[in-house]
PDB file of N, CA and C in Angstrom:
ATOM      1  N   UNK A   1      -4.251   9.218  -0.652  1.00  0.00           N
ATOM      2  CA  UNK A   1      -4.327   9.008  -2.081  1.00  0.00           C
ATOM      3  C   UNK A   1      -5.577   9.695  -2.640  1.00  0.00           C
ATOM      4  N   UNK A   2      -7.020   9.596  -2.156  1.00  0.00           N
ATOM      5  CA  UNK A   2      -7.762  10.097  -2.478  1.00  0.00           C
ATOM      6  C   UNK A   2      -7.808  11.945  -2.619  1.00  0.00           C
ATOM      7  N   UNK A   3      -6.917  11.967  -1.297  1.00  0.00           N
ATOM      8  CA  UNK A   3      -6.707  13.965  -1.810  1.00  0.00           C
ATOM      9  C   UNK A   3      -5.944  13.933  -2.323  1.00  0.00           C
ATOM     10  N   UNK A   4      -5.045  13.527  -2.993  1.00  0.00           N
ATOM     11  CA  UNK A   4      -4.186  13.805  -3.960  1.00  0.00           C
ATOM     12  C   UNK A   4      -4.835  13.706  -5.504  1.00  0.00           C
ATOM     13  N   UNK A   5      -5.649  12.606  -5.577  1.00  0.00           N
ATOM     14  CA  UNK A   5      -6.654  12.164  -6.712  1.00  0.00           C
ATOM     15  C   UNK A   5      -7.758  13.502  -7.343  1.00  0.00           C
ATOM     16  N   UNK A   6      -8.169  14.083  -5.730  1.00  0.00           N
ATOM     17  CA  UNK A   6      -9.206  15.508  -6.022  1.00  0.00           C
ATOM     18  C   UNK A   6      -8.415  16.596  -6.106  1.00  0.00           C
ATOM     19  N   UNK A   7      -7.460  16.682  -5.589  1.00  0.00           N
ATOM     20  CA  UNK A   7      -6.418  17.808  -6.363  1.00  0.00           C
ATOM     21  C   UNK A   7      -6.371  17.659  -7.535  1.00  0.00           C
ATOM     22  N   UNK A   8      -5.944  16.739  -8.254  1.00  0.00           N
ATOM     23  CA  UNK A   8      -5.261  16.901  -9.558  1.00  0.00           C
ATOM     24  C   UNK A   8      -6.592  16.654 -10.585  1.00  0.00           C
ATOM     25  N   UNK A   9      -7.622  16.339 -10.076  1.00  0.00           N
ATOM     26  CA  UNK A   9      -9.181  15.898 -11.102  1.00  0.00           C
ATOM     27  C   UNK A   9      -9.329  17.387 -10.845  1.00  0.00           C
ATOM     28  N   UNK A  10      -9.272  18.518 -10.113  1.00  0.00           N
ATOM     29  CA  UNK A  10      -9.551  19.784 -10.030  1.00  0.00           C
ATOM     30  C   UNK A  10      -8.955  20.735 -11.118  1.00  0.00           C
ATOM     31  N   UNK A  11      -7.944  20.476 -11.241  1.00  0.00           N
ATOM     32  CA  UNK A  11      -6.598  20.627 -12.470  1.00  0.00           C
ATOM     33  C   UNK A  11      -6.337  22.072 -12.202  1.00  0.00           C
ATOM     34  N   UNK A  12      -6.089  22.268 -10.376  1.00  0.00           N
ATOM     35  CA  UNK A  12      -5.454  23.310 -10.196  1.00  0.00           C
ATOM     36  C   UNK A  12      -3.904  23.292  -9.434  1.00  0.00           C
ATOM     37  N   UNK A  13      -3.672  21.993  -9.878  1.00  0.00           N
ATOM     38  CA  UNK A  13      -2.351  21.412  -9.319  1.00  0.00           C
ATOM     39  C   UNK A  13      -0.996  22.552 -10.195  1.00  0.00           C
ATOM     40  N   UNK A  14      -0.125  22.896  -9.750  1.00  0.00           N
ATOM     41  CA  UNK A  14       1.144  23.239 -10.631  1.00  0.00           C
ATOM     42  C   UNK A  14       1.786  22.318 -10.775  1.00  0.00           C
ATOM     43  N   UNK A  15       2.996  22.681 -11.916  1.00  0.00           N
ATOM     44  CA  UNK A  15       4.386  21.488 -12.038  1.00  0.00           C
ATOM     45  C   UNK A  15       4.867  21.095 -10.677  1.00  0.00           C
ATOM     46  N   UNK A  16       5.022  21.868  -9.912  1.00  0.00           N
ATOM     47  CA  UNK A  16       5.914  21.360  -8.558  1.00  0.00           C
ATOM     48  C   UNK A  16       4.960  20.631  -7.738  1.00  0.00           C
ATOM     49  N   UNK A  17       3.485  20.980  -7.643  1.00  0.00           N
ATOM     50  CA  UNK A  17       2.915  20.595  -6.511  1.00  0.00           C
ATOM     51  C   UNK A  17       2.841  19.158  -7.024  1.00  0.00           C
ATOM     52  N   UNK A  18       2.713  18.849  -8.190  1.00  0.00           N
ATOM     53  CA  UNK A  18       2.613  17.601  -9.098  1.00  0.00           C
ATOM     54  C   UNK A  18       3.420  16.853  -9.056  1.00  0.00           C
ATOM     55  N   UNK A  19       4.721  17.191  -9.012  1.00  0.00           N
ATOM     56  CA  UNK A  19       6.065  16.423  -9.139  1.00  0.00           C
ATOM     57  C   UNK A  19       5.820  16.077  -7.349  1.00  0.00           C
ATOM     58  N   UNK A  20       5.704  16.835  -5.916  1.00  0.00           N
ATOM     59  CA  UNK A  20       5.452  16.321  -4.780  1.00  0.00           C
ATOM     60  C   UNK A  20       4.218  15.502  -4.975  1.00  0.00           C
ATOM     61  N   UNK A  21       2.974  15.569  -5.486  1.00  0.00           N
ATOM     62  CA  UNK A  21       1.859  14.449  -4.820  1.00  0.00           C
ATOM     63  C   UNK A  21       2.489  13.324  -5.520  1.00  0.00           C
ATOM     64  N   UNK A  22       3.179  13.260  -6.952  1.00  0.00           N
ATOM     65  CA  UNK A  22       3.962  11.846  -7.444  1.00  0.00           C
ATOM     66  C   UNK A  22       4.545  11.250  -6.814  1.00  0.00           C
ATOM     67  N   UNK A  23       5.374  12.118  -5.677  1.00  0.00           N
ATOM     68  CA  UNK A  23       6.719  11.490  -5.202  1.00  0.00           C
ATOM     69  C   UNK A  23       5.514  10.462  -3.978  1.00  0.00           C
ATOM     70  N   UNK A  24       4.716  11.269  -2.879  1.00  0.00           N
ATOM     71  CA  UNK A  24       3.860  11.081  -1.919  1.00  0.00           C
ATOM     72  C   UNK A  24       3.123   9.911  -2.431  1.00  0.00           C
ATOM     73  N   UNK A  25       2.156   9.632  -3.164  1.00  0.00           N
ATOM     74  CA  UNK A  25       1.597   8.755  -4.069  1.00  0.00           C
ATOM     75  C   UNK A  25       2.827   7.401  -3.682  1.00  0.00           C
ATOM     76  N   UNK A  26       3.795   7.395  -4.567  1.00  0.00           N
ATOM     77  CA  UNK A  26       4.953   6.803  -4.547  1.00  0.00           C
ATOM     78  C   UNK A  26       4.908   5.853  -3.788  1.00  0.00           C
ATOM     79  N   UNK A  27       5.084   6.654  -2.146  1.00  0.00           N
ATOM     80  CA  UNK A  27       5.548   6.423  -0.876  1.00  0.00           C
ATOM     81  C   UNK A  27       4.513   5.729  -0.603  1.00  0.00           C
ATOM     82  N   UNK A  28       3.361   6.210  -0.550  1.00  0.00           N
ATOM     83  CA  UNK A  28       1.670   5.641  -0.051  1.00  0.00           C
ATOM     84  C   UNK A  28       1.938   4.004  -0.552  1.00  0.00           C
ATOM     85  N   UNK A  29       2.261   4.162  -2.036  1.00  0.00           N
ATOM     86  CA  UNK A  29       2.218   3.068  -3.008  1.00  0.00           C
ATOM     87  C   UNK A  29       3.030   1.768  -2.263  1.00  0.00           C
ATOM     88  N   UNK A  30       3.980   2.131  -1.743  1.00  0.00           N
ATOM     89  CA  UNK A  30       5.178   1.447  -1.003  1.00  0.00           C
ATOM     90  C   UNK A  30       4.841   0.627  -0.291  1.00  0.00           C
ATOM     91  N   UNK A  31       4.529   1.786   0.930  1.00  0.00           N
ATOM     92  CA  UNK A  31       3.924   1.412   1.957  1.00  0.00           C
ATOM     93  C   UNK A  31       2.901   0.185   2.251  1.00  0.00           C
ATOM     94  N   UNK A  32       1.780   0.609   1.326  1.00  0.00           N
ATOM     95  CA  UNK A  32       0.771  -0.088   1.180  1.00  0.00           C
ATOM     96  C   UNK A  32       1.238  -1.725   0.872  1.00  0.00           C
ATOM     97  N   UNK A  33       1.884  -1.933  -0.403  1.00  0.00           N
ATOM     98  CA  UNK A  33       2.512  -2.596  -0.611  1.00  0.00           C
ATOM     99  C   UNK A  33       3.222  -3.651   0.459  1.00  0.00           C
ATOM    100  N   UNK A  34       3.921  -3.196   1.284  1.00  0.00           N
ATOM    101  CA  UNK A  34       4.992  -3.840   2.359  1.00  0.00           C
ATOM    102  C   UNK A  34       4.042  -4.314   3.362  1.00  0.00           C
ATOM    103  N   UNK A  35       2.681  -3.495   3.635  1.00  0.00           N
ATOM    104  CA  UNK A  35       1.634  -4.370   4.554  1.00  0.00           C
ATOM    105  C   UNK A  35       1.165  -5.456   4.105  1.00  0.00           C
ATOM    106  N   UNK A  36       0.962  -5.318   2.928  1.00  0.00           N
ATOM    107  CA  UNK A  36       0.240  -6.119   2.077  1.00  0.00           C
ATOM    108  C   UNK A  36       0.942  -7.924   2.209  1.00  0.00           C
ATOM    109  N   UNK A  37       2.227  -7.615   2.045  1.00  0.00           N
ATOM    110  CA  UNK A  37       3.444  -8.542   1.970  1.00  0.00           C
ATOM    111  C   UNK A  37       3.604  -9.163   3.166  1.00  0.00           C
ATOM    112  N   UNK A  38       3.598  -7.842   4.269  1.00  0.00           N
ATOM    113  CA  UNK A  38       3.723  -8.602   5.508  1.00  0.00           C
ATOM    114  C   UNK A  38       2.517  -9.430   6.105  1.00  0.00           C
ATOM    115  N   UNK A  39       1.185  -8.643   5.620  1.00  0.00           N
ATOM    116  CA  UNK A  39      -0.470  -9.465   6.237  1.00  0.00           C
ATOM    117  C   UNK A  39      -0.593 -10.879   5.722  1.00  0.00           C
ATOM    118  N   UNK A  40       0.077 -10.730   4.213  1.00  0.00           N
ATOM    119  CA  UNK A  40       0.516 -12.380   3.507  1.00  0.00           C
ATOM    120  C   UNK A  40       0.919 -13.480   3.984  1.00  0.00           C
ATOM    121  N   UNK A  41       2.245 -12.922   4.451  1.00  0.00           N
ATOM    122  CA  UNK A  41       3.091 -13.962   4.891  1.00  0.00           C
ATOM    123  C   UNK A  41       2.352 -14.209   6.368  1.00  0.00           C
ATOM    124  N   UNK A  42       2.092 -13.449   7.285  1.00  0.00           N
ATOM    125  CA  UNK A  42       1.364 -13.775   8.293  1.00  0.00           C
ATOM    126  C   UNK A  42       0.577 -14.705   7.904  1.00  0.00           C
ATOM    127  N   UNK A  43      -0.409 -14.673   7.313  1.00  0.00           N
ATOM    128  CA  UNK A  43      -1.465 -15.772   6.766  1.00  0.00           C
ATOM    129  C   UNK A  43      -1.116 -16.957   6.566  1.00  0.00           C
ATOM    130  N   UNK A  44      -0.058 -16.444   6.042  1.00  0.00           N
ATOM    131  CA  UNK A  44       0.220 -18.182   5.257  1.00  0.00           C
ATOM    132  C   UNK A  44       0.739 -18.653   6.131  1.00  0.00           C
ATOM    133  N   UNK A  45       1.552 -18.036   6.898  1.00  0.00           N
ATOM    134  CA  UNK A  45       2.553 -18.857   8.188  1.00  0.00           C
ATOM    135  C   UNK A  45       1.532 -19.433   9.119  1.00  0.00           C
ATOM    136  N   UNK A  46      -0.120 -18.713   9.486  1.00  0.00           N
ATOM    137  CA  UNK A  46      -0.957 -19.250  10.342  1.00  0.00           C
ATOM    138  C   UNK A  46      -1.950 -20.406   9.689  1.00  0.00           C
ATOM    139  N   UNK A  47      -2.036 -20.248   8.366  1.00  0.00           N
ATOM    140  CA  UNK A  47      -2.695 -21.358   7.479  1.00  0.00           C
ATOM    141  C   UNK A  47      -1.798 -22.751   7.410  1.00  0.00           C
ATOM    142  N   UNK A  48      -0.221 -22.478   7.629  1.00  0.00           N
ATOM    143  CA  UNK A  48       0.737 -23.554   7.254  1.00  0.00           C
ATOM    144  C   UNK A  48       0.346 -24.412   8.744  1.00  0.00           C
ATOM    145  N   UNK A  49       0.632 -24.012   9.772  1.00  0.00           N
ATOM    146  CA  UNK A  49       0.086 -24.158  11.127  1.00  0.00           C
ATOM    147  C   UNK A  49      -1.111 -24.992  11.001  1.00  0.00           C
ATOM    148  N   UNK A  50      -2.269 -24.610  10.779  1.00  0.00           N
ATOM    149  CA  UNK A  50      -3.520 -25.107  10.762  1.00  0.00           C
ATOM    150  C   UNK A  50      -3.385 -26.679  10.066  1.00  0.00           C
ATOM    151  N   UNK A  51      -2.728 -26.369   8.820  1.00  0.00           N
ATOM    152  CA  UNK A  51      -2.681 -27.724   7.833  1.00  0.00           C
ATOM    153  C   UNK A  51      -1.646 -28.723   8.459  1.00  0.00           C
ATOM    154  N   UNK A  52      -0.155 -28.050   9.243  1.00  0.00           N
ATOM    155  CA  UNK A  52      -0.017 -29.137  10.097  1.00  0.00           C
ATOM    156  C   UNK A  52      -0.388 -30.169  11.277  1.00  0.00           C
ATOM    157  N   UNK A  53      -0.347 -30.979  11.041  1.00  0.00           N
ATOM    158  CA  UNK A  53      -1.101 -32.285  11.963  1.00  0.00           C
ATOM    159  C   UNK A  53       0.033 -32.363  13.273  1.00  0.00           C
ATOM    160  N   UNK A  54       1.541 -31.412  13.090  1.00  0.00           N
ATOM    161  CA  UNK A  54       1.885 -31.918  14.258  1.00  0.00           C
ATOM    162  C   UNK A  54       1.925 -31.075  15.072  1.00  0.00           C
ATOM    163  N   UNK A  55       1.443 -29.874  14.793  1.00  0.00           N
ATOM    164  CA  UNK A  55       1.024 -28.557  15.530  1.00  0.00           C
ATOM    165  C   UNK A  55      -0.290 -28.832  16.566  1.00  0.00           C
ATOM    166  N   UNK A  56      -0.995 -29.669  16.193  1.00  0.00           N
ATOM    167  CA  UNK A  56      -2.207 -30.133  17.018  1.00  0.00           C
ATOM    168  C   UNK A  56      -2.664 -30.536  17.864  1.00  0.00           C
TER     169      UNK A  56
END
């Protein structure tokens, strides 16, 4: 994300190369996202654990 960020702050990007770092960006965006979701639910499933008393 960050080289995609200094490409285009350079403003020697073209239409096409632009329309690919959008799509890439996108994907990054996704991605990131779905860890995010999955590191969550991990948590909470090991926090739910902790707060049960019959796990103990």
């Amino acid at each position: 994300m960050e080289k995609i960020l200094e490409e285009l702050e350079q403003g020697e990007t073209g239409i096409d190369a632009l329309a690919k770092h959008v799509k890439r960006a996108g994907e990054l965006i996704r991605q990131c996202k779905e860890k995010l979701r999955s590191t969550e639910s991990e948590v909470s499933g090991l926090l739910k654990d902790l707060d049960d008393p019959s796990t103990s």
